[in-house]
N, C-alpha and C. Protein backbone atom coordinates (compact mmCIF):
# COMPACT_ATOMS: atom_id res chain seq x y z
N UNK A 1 0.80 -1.20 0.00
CA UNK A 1 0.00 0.00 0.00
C UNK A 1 0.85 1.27 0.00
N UNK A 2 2.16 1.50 0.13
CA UNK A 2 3.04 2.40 0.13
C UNK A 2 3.15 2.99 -1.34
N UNK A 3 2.61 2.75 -2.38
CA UNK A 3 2.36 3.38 -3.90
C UNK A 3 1.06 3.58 -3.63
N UNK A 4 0.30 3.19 -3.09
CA UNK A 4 -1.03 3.64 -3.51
C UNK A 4 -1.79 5.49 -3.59
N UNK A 5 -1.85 5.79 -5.03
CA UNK A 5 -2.04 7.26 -4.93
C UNK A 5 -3.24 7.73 -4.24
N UNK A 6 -4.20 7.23 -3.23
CA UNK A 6 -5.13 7.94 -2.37
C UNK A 6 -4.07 8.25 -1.04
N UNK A 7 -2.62 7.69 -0.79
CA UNK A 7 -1.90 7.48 0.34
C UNK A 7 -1.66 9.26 0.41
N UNK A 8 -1.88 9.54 2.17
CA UNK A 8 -1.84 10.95 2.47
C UNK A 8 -0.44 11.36 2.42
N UNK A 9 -0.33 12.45 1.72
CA UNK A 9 0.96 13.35 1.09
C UNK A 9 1.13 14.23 1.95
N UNK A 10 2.44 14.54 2.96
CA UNK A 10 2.89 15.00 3.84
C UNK A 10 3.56 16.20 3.69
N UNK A 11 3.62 16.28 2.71
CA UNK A 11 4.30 17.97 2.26
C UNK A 11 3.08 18.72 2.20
N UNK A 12 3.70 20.24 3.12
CA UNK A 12 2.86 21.59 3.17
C UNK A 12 2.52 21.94 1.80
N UNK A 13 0.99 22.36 1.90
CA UNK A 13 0.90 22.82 0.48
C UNK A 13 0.06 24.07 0.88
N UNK A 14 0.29 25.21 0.08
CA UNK A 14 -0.72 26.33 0.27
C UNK A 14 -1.70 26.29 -1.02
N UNK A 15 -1.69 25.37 -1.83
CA UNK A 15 -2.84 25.72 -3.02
C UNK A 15 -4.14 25.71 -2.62
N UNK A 16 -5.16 25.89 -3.31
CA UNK A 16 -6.85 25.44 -3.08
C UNK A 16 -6.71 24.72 -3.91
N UNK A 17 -8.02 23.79 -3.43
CA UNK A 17 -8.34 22.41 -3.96
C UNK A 17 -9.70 22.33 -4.05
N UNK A 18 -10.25 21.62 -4.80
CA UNK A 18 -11.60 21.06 -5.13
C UNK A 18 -11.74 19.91 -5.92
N UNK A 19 -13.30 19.56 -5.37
CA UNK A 19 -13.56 18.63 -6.20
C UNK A 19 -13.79 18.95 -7.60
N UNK A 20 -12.97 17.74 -8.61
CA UNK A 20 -12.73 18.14 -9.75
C UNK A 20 -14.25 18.05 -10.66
N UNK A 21 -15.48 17.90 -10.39
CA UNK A 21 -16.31 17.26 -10.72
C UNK A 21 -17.03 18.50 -11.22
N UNK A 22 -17.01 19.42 -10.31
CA UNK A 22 -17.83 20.56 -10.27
C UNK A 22 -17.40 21.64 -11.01
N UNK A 23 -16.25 21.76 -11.93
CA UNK A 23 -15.34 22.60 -12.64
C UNK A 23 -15.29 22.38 -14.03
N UNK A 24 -15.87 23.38 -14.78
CA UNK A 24 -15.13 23.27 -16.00
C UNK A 24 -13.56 23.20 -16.34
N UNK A 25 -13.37 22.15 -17.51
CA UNK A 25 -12.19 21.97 -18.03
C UNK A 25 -10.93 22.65 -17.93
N UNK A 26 -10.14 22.69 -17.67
CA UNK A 26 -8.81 24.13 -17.60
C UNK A 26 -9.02 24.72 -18.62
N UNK A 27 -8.49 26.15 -18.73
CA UNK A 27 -7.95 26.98 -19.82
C UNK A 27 -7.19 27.45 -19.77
N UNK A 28 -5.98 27.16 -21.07
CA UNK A 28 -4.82 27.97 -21.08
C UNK A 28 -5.16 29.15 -20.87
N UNK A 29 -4.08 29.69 -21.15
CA UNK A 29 -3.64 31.50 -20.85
C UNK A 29 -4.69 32.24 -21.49
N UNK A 30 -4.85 31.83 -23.15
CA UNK A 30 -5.05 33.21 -23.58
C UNK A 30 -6.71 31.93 -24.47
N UNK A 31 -7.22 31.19 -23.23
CA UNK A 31 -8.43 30.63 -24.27
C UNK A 31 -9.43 31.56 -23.35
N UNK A 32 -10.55 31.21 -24.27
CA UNK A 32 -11.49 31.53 -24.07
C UNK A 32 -12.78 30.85 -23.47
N UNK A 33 -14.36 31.15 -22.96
CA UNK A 33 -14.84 29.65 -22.45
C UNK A 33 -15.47 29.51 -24.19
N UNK A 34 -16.08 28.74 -24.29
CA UNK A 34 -16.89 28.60 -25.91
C UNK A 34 -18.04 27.66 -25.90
N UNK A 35 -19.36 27.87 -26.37
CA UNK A 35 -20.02 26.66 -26.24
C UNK A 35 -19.78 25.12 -26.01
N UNK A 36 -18.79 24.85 -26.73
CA UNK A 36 -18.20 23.51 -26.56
C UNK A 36 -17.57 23.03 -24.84
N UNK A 37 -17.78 24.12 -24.32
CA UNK A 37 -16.78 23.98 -22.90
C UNK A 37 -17.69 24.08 -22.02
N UNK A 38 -19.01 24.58 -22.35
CA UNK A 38 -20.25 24.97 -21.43
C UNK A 38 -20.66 23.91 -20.68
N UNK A 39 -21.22 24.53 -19.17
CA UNK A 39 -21.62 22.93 -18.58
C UNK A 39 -22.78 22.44 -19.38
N UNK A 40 -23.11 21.30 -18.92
CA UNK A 40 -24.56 20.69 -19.30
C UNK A 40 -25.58 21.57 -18.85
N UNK A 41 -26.00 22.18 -17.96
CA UNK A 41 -26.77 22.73 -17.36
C UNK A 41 -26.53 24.60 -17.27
N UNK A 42 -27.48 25.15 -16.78
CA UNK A 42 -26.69 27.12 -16.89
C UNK A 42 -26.32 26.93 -15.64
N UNK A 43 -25.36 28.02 -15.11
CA UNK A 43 -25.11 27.86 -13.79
C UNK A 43 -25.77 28.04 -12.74
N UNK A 44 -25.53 27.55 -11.53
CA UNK A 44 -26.50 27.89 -10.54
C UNK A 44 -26.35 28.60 -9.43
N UNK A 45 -27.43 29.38 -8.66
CA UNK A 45 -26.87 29.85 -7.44
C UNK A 45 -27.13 28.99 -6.24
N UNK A 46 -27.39 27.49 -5.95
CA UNK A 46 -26.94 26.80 -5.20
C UNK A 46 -26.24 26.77 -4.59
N UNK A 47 -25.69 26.54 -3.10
CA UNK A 47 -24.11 26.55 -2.86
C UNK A 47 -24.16 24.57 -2.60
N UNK A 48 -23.49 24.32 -2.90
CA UNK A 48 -23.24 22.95 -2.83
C UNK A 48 -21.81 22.60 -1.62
N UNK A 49 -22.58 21.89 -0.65
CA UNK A 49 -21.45 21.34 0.83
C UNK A 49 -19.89 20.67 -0.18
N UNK A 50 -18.48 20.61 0.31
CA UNK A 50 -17.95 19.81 -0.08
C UNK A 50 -16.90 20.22 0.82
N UNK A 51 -16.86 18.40 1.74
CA UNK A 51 -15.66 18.29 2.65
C UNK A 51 -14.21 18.11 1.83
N UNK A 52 -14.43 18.51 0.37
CA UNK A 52 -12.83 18.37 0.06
C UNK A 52 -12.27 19.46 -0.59
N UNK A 53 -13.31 21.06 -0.69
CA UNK A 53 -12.92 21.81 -0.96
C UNK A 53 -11.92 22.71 0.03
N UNK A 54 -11.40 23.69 -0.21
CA UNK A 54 -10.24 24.18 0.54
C UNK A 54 -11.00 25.53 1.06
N UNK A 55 -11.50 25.67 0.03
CA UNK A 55 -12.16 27.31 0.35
C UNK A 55 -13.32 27.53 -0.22
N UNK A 56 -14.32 28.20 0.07
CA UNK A 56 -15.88 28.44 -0.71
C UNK A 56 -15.38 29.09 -2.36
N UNK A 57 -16.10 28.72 -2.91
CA UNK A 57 -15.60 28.92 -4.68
C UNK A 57 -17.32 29.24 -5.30
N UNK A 58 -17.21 30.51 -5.42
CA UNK A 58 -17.92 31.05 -6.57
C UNK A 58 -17.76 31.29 -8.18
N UNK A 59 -18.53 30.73 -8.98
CA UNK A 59 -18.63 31.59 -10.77
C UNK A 59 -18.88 32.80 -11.10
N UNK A 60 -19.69 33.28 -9.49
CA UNK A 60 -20.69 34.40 -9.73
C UNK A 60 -20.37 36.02 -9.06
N UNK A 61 -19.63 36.61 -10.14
CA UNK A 61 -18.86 37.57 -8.90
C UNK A 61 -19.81 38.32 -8.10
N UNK A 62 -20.72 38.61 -9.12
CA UNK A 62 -21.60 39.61 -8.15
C UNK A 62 -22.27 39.43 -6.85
N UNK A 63 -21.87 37.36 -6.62
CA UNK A 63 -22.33 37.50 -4.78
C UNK A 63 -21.34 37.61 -4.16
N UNK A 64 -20.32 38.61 -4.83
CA UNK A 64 -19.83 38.97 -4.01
C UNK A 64 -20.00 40.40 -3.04
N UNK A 65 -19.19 40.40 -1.91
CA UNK A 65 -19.06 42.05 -1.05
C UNK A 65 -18.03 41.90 -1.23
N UNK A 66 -17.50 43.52 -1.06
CA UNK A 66 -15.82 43.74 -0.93
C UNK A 66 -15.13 43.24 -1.60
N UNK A 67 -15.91 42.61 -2.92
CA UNK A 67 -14.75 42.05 -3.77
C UNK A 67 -13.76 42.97 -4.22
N UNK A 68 -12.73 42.32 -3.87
CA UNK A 68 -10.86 42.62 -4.99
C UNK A 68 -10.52 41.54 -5.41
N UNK A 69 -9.57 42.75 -6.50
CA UNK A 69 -9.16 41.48 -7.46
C UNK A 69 -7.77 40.38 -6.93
N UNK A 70 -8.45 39.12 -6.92
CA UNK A 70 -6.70 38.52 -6.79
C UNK A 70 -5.80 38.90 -7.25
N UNK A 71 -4.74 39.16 -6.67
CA UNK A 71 -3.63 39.01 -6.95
C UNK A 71 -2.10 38.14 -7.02
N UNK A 72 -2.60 36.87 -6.12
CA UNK A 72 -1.75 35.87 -5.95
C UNK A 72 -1.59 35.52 -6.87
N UNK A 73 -0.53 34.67 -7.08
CA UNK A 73 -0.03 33.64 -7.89
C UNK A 73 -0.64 32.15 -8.11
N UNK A 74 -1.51 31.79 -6.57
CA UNK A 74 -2.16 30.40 -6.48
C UNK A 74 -3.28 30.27 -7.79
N UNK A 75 -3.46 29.06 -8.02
CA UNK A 75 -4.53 28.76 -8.93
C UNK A 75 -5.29 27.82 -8.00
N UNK A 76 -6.28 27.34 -8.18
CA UNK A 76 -7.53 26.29 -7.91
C UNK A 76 -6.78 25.21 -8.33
N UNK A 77 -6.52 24.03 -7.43
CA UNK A 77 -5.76 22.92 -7.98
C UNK A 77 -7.07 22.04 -8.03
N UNK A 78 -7.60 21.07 -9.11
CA UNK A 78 -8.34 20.16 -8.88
C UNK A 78 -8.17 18.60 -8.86
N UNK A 79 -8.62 18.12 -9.46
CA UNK A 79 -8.80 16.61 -9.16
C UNK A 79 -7.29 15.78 -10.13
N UNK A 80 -7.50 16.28 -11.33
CA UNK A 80 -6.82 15.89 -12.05
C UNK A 80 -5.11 16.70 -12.46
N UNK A 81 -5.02 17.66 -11.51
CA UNK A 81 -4.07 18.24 -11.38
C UNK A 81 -4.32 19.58 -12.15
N UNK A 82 -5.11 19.61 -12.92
CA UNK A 82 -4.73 21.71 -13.79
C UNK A 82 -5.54 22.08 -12.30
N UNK A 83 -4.96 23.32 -12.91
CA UNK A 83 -5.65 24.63 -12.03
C UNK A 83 -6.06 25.81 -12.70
N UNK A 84 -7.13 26.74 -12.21
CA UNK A 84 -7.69 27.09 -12.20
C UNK A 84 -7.70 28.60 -11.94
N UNK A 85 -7.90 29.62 -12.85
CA UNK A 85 -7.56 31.01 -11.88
C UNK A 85 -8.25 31.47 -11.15
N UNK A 86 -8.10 32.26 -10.77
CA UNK A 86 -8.65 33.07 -9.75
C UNK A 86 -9.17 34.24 -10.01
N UNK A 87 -10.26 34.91 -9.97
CA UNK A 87 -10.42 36.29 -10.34
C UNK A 87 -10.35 37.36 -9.19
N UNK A 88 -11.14 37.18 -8.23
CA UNK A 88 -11.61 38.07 -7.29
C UNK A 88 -11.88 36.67 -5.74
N UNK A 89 -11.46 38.18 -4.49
CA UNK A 89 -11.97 37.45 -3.38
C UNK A 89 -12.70 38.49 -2.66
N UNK A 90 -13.35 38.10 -1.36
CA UNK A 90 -14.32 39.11 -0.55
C UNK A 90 -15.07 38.25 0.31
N UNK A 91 -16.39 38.78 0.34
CA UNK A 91 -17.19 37.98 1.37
C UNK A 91 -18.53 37.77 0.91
N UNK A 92 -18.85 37.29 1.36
CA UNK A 92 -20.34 36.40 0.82
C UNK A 92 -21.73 36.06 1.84
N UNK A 93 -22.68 36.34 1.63
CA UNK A 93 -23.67 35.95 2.16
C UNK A 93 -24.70 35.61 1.47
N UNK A 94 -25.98 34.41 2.60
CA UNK A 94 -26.87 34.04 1.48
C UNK A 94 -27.83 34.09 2.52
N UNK A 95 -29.13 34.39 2.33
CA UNK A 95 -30.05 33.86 3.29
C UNK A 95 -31.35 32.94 3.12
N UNK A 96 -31.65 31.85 3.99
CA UNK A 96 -32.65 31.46 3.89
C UNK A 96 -33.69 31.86 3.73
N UNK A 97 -34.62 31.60 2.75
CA UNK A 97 -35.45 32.09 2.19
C UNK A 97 -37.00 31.70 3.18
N UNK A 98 -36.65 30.47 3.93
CA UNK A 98 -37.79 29.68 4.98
C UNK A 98 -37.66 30.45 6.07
N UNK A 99 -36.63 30.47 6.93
CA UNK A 99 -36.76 30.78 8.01
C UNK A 99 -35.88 32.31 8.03
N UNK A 100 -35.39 33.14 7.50
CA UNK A 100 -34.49 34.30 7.04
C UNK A 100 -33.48 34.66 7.81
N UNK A 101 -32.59 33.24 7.63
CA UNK A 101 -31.50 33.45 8.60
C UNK A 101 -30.22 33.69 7.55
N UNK A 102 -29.48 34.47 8.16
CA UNK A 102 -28.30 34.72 7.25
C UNK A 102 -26.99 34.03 7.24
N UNK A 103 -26.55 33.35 6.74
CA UNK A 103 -25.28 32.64 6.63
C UNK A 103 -24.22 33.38 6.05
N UNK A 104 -23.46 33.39 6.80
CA UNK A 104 -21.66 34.18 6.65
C UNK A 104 -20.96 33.23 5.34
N UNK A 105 -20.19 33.55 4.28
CA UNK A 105 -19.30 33.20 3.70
C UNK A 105 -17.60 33.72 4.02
N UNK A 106 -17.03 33.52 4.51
CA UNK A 106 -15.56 34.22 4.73
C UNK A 106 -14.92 34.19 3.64
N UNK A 107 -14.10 35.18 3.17
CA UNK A 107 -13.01 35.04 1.89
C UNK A 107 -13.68 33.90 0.72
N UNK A 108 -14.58 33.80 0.22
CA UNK A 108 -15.21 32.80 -1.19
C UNK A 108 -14.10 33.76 -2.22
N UNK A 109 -13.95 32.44 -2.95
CA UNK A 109 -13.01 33.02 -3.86
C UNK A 109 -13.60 32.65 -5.40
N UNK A 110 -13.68 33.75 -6.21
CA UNK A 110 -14.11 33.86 -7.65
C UNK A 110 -13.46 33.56 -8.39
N UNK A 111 -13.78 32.08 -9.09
CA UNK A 111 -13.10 31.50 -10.17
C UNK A 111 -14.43 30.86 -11.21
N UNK A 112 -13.92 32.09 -12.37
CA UNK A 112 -15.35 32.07 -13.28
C UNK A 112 -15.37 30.76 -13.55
N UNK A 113 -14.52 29.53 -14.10
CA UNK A 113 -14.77 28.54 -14.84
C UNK A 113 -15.23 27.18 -13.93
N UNK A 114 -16.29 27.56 -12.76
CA UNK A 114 -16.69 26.88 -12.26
C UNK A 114 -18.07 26.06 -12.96
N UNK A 115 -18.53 25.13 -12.01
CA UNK A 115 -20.05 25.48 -12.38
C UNK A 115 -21.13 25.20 -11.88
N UNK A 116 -20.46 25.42 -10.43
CA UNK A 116 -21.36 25.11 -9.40
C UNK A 116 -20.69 25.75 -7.99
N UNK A 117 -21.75 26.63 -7.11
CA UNK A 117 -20.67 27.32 -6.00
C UNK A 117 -20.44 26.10 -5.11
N UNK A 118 -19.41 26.30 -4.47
CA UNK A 118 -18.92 25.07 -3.54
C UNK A 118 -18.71 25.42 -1.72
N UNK A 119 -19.26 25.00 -1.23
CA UNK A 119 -19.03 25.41 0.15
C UNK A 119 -17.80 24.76 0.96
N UNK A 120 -17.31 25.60 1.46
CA UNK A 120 -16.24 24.45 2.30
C UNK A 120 -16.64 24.03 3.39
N UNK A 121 -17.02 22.47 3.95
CA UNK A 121 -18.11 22.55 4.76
C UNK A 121 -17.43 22.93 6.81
N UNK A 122 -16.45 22.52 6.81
CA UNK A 122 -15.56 23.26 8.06
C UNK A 122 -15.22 24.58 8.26
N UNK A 123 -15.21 25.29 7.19
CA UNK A 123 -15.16 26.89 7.44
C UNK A 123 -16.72 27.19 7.69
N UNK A 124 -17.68 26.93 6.48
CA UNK A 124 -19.01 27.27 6.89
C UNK A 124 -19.12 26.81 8.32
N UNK A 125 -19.07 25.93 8.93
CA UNK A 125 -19.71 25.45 10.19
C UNK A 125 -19.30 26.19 11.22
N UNK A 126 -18.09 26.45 11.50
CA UNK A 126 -16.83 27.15 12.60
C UNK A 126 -17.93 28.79 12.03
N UNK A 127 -17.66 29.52 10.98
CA UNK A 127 -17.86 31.07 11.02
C UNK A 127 -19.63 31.27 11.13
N UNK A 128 -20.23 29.89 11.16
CA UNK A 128 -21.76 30.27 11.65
C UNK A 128 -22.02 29.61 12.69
N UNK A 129 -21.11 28.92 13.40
CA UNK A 129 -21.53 28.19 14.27
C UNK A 129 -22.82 26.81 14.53
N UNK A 130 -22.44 26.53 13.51
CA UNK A 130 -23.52 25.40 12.93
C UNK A 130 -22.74 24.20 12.61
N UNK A 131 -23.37 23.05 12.79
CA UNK A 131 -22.56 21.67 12.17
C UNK A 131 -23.69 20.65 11.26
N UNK A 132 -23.30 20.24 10.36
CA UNK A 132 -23.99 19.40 9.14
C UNK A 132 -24.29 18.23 9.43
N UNK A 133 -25.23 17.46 9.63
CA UNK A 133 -25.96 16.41 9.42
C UNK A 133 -26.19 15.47 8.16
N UNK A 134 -25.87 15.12 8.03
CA UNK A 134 -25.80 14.02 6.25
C UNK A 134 -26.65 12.44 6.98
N UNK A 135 -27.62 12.70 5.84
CA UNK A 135 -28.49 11.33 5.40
C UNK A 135 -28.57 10.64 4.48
N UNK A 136 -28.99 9.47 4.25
CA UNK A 136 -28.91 9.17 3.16
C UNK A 136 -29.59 10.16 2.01
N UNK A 137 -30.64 10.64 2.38
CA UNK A 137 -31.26 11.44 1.12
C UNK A 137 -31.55 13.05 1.44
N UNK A 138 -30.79 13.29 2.32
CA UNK A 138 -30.71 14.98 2.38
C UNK A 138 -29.71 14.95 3.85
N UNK A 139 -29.31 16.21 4.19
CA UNK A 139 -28.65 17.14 4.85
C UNK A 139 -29.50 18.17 5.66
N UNK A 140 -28.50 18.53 6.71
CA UNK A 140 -29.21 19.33 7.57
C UNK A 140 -28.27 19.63 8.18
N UNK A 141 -28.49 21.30 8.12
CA UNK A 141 -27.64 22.08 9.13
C UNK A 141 -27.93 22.95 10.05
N UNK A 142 -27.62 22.52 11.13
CA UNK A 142 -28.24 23.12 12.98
C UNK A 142 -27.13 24.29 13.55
N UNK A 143 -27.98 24.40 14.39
CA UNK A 143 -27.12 25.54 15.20
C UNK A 143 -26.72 24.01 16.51
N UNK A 144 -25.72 24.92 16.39
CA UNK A 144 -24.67 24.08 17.39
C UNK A 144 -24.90 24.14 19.35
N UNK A 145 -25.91 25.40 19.37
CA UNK A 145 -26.35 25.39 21.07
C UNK A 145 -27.32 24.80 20.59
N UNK A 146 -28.62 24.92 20.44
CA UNK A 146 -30.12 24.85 20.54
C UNK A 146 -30.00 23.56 19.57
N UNK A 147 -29.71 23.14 18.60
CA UNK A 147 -29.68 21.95 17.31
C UNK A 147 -30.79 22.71 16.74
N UNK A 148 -31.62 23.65 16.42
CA UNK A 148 -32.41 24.24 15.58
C UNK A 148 -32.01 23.98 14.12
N UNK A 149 -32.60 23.52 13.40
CA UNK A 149 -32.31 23.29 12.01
C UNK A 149 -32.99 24.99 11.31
N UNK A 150 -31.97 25.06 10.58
CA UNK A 150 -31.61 26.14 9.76
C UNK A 150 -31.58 25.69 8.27
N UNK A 151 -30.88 24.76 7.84
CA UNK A 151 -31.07 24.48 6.58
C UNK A 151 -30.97 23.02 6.16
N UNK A 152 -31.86 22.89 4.75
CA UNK A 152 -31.93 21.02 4.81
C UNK A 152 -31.74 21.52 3.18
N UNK A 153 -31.10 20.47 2.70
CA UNK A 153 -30.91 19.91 1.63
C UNK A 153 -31.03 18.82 0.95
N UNK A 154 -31.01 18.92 -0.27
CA UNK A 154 -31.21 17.04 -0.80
C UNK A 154 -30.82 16.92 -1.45
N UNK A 155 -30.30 15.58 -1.61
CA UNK A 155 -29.46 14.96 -2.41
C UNK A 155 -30.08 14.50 -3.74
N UNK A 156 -29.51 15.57 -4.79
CA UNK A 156 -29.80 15.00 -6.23
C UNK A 156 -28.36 15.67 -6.78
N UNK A 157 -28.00 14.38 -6.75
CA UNK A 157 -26.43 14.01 -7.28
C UNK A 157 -25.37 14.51 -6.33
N UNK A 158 -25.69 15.67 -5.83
CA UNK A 158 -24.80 16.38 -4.47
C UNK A 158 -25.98 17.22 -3.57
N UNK A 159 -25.73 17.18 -2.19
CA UNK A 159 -26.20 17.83 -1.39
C UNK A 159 -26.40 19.21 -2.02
N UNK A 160 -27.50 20.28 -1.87
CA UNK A 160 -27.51 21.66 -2.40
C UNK A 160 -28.37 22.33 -0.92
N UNK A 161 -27.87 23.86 -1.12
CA UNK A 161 -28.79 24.55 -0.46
C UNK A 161 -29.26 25.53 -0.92
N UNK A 162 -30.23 26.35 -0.95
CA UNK A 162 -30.40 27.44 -1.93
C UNK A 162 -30.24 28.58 -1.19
C-alpha cells in the first residue's frame, strides 16, 4: 500500500483544492470559455457542501461584497491536477429564504470557470456556528447550542442549499 495514490501526502501545500467534478475543463492562458466547454446545465446559485474543498468557490462575482481582485499567484488545484484562476476574493452571504437566517461566507473566492458554487463545509460550520448532518437522502444544518435546524438539503447528485 506504500504506492497507492489515495496514500496521504505529507508535504505543506498552500494551493486550493476542489472537487474536480464541479469545474469546467482548464484553460490555457489566452483561451477563451466557448459553447463547446459549457456545462450541461446554466449555472446555478446553489451553494453545494464539499468536505474536500479548501475554500468556498464562486462563478458568480456579483455574490460577491468587498470584492478585490486577486492578486496571488495560487490557482484552484483540482482533481486531475490543472488549475484554475482566480479572479476576485471578498465575502459572501446568502439567506434562507424559509426561516431568514443569514449565513456568513468568509473570503469565497471567484473562479469564473466553475459550475457550481462550492461550500467548504468546516469553514461554513466554525464562522456560523452550525454543524452538518448528512443522510442518506438529504442534509441538515443546525445551530450548534439549541440543534435548531436552519437548513436542509437534498441529495440529487450532491447535497444543495439554496
Amino acid at each position: 500500500m506504500s504506492d497507492c495514490w489515495h496514500r496521504y501526502d505529507r508535504k505543506p501545500s498552500s494551493s486550493f483544492s476542489a472537487n474536480h467534478s464541479q469545474f469546467a475543463p482548464p484553460l490555457r492562458d489566452n483561451d477563451e470559455p466557448s459553447i463547446l466547454g459549457s456545462p450541461p446545465s446554466t449555472l446555478e446559485s446553489l451553494w453545494y457542501p464539499d468536505s474536500g474543498a479548501s475554500h468556498h468557490f464562486t462563478h458568480d462575482a456579483s455574490t460577491l461584497h468587498d470584492k478585490i481582485p486577486y492578486t496571488g499567484s495560487e490557482t484552484v488545484k483540482i482533481g486531475y491536477g490543472s488549475g484554475l484562476y482566480i479572479k476576485h476574493t471578498g465575502s459572501a452571504d446568502f439567506i434562507n429564504p424559509t426561516n431568514h437566517h443569514i449565513f456568513s461566507l468568509n473570503k469565497p473566492l471567484h473562479v469564473p470557470h466553475i459550475y457550481k458554487n462550492l461550500l467548504n463545509i468546516s469553514q461554513f460550520a466554525h464562522d456560523n456556528v452550525v454543524f452538518f448532518e448528512f443522510h442518506p437522502h438529504h442534509c441538515l444544518v443546525k445551530k450548534q447550542d439549541t440543534k435548531e435546524i436552519l437548513l436542509q438539503g437534498r441529495l440529487r447528485n450532491a447535497y444543495m442549499f439554496s
